[in-house]
N, C-alpha and C. Protein backbone atom coordinates (compact mmCIF):
# COMPACT_ATOMS: atom_id res chain seq x y z
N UNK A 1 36.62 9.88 48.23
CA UNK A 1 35.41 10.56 47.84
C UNK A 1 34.22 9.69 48.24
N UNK A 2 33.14 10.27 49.02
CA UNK A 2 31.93 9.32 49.31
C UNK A 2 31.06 10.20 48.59
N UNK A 3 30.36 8.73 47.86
CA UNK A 3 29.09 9.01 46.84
C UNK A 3 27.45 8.81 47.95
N UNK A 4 26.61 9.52 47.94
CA UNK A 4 25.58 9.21 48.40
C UNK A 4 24.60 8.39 47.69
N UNK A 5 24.14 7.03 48.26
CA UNK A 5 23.44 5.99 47.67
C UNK A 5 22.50 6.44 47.05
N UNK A 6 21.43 7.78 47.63
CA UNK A 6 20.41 8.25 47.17
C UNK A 6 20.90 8.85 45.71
N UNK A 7 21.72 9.27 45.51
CA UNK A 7 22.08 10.44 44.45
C UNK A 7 22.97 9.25 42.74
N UNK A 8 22.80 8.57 43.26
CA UNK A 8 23.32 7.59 41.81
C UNK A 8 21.87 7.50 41.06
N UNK A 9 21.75 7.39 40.14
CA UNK A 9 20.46 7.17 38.97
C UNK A 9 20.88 5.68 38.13
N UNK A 10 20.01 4.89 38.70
CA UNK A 10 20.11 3.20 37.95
C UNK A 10 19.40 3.52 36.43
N UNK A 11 18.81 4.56 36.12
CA UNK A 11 18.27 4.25 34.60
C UNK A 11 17.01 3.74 34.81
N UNK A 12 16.15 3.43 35.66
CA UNK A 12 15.11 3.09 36.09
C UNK A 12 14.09 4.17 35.44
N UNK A 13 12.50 3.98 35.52
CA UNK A 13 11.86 4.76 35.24
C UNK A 13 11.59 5.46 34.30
N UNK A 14 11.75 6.50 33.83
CA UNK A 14 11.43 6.94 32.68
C UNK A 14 10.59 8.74 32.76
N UNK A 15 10.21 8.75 31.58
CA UNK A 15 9.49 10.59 31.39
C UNK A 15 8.31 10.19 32.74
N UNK A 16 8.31 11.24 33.73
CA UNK A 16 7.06 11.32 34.44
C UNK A 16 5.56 11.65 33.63
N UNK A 17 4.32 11.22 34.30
CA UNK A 17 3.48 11.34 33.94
C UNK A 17 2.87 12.92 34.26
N UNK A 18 2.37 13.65 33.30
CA UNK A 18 1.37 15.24 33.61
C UNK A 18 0.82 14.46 34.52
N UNK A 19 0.60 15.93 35.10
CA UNK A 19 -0.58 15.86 36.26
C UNK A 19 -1.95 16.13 35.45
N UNK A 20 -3.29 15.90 36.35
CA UNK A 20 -4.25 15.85 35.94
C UNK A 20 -4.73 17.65 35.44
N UNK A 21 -4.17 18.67 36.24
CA UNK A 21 -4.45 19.71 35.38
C UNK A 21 -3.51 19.84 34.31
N UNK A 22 -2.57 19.50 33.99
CA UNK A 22 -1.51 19.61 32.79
C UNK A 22 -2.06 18.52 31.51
N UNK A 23 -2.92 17.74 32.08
CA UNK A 23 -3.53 17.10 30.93
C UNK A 23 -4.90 17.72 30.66
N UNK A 24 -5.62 18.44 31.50
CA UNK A 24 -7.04 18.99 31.06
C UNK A 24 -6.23 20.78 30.27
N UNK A 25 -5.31 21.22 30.49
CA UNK A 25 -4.78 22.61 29.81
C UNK A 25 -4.34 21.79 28.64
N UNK A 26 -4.00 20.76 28.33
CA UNK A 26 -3.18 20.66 26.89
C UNK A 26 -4.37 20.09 26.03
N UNK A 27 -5.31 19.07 26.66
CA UNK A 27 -6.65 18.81 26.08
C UNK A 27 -7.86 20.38 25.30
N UNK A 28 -7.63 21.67 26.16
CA UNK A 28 -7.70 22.91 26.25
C UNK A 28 -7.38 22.81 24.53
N UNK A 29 -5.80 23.35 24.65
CA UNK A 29 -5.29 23.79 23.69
C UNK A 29 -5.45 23.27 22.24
N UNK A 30 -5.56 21.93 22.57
CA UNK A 30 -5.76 21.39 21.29
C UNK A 30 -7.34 21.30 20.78
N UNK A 31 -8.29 21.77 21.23
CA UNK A 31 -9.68 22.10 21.08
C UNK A 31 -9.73 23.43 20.25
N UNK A 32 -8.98 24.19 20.73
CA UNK A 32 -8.48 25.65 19.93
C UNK A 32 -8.29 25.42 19.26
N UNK A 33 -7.46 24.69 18.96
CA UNK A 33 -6.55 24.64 17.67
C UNK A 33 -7.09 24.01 16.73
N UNK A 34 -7.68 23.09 17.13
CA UNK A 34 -8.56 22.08 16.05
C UNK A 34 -9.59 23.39 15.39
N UNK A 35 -10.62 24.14 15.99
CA UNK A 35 -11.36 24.97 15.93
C UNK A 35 -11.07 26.16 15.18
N UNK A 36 -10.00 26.68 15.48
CA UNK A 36 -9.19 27.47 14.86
C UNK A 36 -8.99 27.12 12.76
N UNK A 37 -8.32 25.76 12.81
CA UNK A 37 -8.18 25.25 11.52
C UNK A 37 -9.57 25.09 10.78
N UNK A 38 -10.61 24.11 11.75
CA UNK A 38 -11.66 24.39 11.07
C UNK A 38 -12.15 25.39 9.81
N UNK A 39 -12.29 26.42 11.21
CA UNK A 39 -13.33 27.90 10.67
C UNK A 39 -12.49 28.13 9.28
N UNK A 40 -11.06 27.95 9.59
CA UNK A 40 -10.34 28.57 7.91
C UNK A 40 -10.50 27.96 6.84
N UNK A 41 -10.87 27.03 6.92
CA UNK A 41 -11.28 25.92 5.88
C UNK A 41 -12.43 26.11 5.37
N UNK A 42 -13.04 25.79 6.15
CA UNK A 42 -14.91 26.34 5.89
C UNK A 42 -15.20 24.42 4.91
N UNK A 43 -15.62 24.69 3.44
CA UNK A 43 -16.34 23.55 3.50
C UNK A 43 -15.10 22.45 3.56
N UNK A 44 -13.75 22.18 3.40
CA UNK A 44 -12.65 21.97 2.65
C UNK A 44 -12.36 20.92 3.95
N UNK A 45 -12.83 20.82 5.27
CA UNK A 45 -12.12 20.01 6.00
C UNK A 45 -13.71 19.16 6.42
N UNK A 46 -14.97 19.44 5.97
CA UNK A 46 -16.19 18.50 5.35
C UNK A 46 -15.97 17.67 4.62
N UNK A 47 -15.49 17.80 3.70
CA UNK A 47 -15.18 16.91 2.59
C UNK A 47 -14.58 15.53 2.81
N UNK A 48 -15.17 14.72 2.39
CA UNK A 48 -14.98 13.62 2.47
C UNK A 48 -14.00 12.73 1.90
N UNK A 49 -12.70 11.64 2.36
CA UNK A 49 -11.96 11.26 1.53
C UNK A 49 -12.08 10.15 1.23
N UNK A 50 -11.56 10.48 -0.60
CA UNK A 50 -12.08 9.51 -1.19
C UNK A 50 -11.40 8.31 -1.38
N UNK A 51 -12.19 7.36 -1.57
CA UNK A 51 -11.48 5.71 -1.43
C UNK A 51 -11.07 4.84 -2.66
N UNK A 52 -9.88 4.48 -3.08
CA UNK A 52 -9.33 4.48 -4.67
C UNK A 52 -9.64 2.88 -4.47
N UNK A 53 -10.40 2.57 -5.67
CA UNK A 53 -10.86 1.38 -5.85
C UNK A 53 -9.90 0.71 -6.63
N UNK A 54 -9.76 -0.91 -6.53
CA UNK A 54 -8.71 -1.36 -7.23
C UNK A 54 -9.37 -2.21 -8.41
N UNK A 55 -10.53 -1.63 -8.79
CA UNK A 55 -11.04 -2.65 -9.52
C UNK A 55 -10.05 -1.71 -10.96
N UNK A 56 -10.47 -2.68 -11.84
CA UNK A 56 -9.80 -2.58 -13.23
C UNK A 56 -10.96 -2.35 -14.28
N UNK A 57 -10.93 -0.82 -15.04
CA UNK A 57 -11.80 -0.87 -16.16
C UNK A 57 -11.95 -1.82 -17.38
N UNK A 58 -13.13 -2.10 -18.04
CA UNK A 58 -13.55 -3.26 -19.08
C UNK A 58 -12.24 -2.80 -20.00
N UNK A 59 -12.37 -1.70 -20.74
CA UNK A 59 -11.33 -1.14 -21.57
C UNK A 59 -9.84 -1.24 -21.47
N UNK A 60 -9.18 -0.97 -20.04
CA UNK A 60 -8.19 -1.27 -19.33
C UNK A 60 -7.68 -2.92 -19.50
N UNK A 61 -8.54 -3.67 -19.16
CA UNK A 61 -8.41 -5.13 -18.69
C UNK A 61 -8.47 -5.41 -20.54
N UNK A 62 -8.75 -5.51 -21.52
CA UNK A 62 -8.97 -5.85 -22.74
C UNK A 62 -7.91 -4.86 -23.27
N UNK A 63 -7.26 -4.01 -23.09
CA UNK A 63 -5.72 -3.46 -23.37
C UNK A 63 -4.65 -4.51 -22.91
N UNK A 64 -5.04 -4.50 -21.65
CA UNK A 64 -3.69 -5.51 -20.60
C UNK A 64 -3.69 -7.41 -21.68
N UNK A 65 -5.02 -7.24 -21.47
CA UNK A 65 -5.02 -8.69 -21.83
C UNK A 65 -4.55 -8.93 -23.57
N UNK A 66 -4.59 -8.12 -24.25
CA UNK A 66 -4.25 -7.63 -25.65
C UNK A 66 -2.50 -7.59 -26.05
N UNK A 67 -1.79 -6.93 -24.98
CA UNK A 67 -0.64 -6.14 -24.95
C UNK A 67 0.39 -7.35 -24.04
N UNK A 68 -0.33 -8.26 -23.36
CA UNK A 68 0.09 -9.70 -22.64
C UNK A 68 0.97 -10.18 -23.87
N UNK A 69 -0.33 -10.60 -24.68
CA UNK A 69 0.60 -11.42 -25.89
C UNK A 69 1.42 -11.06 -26.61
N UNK A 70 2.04 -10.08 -26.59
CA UNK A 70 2.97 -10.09 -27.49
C UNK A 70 4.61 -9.86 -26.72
N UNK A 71 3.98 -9.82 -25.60
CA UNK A 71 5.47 -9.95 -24.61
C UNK A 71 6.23 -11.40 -24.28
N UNK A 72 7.20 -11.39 -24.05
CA UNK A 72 8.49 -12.82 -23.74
C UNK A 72 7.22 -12.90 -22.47
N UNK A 73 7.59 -11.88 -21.31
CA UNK A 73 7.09 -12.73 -20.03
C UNK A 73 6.36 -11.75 -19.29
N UNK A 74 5.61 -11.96 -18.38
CA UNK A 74 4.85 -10.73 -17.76
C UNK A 74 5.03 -11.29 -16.23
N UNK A 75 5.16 -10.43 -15.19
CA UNK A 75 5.53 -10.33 -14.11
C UNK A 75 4.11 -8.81 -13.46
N UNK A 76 3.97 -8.83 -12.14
CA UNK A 76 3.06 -8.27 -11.31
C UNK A 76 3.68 -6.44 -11.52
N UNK A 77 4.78 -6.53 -11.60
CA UNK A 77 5.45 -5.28 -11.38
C UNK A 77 5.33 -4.75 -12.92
N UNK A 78 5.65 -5.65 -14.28
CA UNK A 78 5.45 -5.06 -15.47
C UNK A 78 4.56 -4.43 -15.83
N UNK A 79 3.16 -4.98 -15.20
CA UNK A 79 1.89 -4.45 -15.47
C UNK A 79 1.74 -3.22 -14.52
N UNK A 80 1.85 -3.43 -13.74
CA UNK A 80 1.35 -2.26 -12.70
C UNK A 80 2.53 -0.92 -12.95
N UNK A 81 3.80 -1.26 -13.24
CA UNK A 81 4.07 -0.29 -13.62
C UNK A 81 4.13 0.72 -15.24
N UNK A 82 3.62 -0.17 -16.14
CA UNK A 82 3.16 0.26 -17.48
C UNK A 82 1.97 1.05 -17.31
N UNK A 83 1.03 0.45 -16.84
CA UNK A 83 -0.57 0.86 -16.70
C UNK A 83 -1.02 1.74 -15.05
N UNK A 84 -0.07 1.63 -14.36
CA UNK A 84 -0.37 2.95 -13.14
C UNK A 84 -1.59 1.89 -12.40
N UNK A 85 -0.92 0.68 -12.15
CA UNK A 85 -2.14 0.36 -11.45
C UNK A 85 -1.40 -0.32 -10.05
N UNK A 86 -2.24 -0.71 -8.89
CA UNK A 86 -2.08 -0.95 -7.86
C UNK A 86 -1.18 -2.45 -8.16
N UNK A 87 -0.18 -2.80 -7.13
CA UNK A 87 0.26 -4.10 -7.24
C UNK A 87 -0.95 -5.24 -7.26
N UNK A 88 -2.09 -5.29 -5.94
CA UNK A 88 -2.55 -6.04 -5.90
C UNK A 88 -3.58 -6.14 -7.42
N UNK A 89 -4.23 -5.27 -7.93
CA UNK A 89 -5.13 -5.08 -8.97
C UNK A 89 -4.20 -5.69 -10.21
N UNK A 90 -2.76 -5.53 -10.33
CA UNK A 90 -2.49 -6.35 -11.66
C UNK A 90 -2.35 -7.94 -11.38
N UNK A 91 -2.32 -7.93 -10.22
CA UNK A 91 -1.88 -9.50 -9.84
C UNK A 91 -3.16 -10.21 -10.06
N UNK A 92 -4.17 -9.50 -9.74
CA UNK A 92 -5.61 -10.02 -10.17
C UNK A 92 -5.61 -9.96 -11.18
N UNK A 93 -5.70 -9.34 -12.14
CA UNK A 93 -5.58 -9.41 -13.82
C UNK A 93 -4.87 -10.15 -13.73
N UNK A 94 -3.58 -10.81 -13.70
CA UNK A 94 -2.91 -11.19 -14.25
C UNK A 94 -3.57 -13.16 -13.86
N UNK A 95 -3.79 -13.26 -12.94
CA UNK A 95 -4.33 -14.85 -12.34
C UNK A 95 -5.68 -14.62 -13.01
N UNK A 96 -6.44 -13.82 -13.27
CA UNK A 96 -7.51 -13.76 -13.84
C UNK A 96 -7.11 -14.31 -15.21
N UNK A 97 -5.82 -13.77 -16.04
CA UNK A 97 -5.87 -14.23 -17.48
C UNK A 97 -5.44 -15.31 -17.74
N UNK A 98 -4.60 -15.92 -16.24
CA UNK A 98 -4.52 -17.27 -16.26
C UNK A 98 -5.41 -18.74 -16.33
N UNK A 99 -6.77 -17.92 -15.61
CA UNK A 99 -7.78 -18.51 -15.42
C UNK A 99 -8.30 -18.82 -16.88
N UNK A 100 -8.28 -17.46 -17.32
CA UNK A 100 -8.94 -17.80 -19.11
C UNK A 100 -7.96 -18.58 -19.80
N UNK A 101 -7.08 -18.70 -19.71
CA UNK A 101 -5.66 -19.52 -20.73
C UNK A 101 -5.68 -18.68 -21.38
N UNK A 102 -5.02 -17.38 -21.19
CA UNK A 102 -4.22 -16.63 -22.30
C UNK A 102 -2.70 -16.42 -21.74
N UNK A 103 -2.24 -16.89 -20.35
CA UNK A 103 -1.34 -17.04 -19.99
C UNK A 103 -0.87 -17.93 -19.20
N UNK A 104 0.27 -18.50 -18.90
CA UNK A 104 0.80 -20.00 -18.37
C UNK A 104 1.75 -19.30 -17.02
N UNK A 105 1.84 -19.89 -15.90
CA UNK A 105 2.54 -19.29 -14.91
C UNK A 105 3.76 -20.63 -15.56
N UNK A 106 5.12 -19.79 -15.16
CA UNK A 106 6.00 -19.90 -15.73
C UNK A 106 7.35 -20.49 -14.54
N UNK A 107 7.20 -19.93 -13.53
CA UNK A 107 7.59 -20.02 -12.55
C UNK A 107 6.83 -19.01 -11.18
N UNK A 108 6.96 -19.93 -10.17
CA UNK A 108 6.20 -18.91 -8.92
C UNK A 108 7.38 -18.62 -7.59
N UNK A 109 7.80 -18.09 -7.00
CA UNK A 109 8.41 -17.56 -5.86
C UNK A 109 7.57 -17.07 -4.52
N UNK A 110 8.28 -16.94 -3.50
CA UNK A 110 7.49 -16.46 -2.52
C UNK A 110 7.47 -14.33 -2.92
N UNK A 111 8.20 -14.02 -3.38
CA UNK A 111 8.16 -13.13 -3.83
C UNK A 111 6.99 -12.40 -5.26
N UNK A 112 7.53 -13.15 -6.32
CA UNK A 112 6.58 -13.06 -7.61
C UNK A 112 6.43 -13.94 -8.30
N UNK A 113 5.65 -13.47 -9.39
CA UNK A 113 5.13 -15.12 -10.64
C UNK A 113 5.69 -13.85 -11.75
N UNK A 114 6.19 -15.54 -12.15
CA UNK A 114 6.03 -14.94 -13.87
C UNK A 114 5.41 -15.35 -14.73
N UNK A 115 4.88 -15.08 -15.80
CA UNK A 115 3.99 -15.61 -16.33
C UNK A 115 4.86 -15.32 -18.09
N UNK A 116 3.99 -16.51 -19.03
CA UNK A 116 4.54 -16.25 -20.35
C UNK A 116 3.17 -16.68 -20.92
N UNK A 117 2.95 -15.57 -22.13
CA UNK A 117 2.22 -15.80 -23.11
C UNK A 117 1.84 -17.64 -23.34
N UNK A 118 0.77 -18.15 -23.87
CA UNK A 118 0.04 -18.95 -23.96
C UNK A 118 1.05 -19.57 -25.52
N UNK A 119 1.39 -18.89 -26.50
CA UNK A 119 2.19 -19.40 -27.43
C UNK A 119 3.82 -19.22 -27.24
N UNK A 120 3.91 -18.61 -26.84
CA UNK A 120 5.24 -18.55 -26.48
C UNK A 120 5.52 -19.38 -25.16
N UNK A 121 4.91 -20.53 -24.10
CA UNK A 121 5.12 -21.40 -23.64
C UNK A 121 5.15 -22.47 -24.46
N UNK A 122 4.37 -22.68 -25.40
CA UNK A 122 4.02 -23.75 -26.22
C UNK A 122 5.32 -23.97 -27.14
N UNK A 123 6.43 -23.10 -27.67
CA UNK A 123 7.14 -22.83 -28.42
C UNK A 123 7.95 -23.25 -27.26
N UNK A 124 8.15 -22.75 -26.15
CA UNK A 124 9.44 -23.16 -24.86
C UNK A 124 9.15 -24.52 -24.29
N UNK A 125 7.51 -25.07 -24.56
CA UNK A 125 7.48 -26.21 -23.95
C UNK A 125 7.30 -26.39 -22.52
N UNK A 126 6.64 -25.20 -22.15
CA UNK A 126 5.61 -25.16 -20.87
C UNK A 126 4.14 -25.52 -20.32
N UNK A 127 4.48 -25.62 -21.78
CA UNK A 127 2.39 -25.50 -21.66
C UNK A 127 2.24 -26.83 -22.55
């Protein structure tokens, strides 16, 4: 059986590129279409989206910092998942209440901190 050299495929190359009218018709279509969605929307695709701030309310932060003490140990994930708040926003509270001494980091990881109440280190002999 003879194979013709031309007719083997090395895997070379790849999807060809559109031509320059196959890219101005699909540029086309999607102008429609965008236009199309628009008009159905009316004010609804104006609207502006909104940007979720990670700051922490006065009320919020004086709950957290309240509800700290009476726990064994507090970790980034305990808070944020009790109180619905962002990972990074409890981790700030939480080095924030370190800052005040109402809590002692307990151990740190490249992963998380834990942290323990300010009397309940004192009782374990951390603080």
């Amino acid at each position: 059986m003879f194979i013709k050299p031309n007719s083997i495929k090395l895997g070379m190359g790849g999807k060809k590129k559109p031509t320059i009218s196959q890219l101005a018709k699909k540029e086309g279509k999607e102008k429609e279409q965008t236009e199309k969605k628009g008009k159905g929307k009316g004010k609804a695709a104006e609207e502006t989206v909104k940007k979720i701030v990670a700051t922490v309310p006065a009320e919020l932060y004086d709950q957290i910092a309240k509800d700290v003490q009476k726990m064994d140990y507090v970790t980034t994930y305990v808070i944020s998942s009790k109180y619905g708040l962002k990972m990074g926003a409890a981790s700030r509270v939480l080095n924030d209440l370190v800052k005040r001494g109402e809590l002692v980091l307990v151990t740190r990881s490249h992963r998380m901190n834990v942290y323990a109440p300010m009397d309940r280190a004192k009782k374990l002999g951390l603080a």
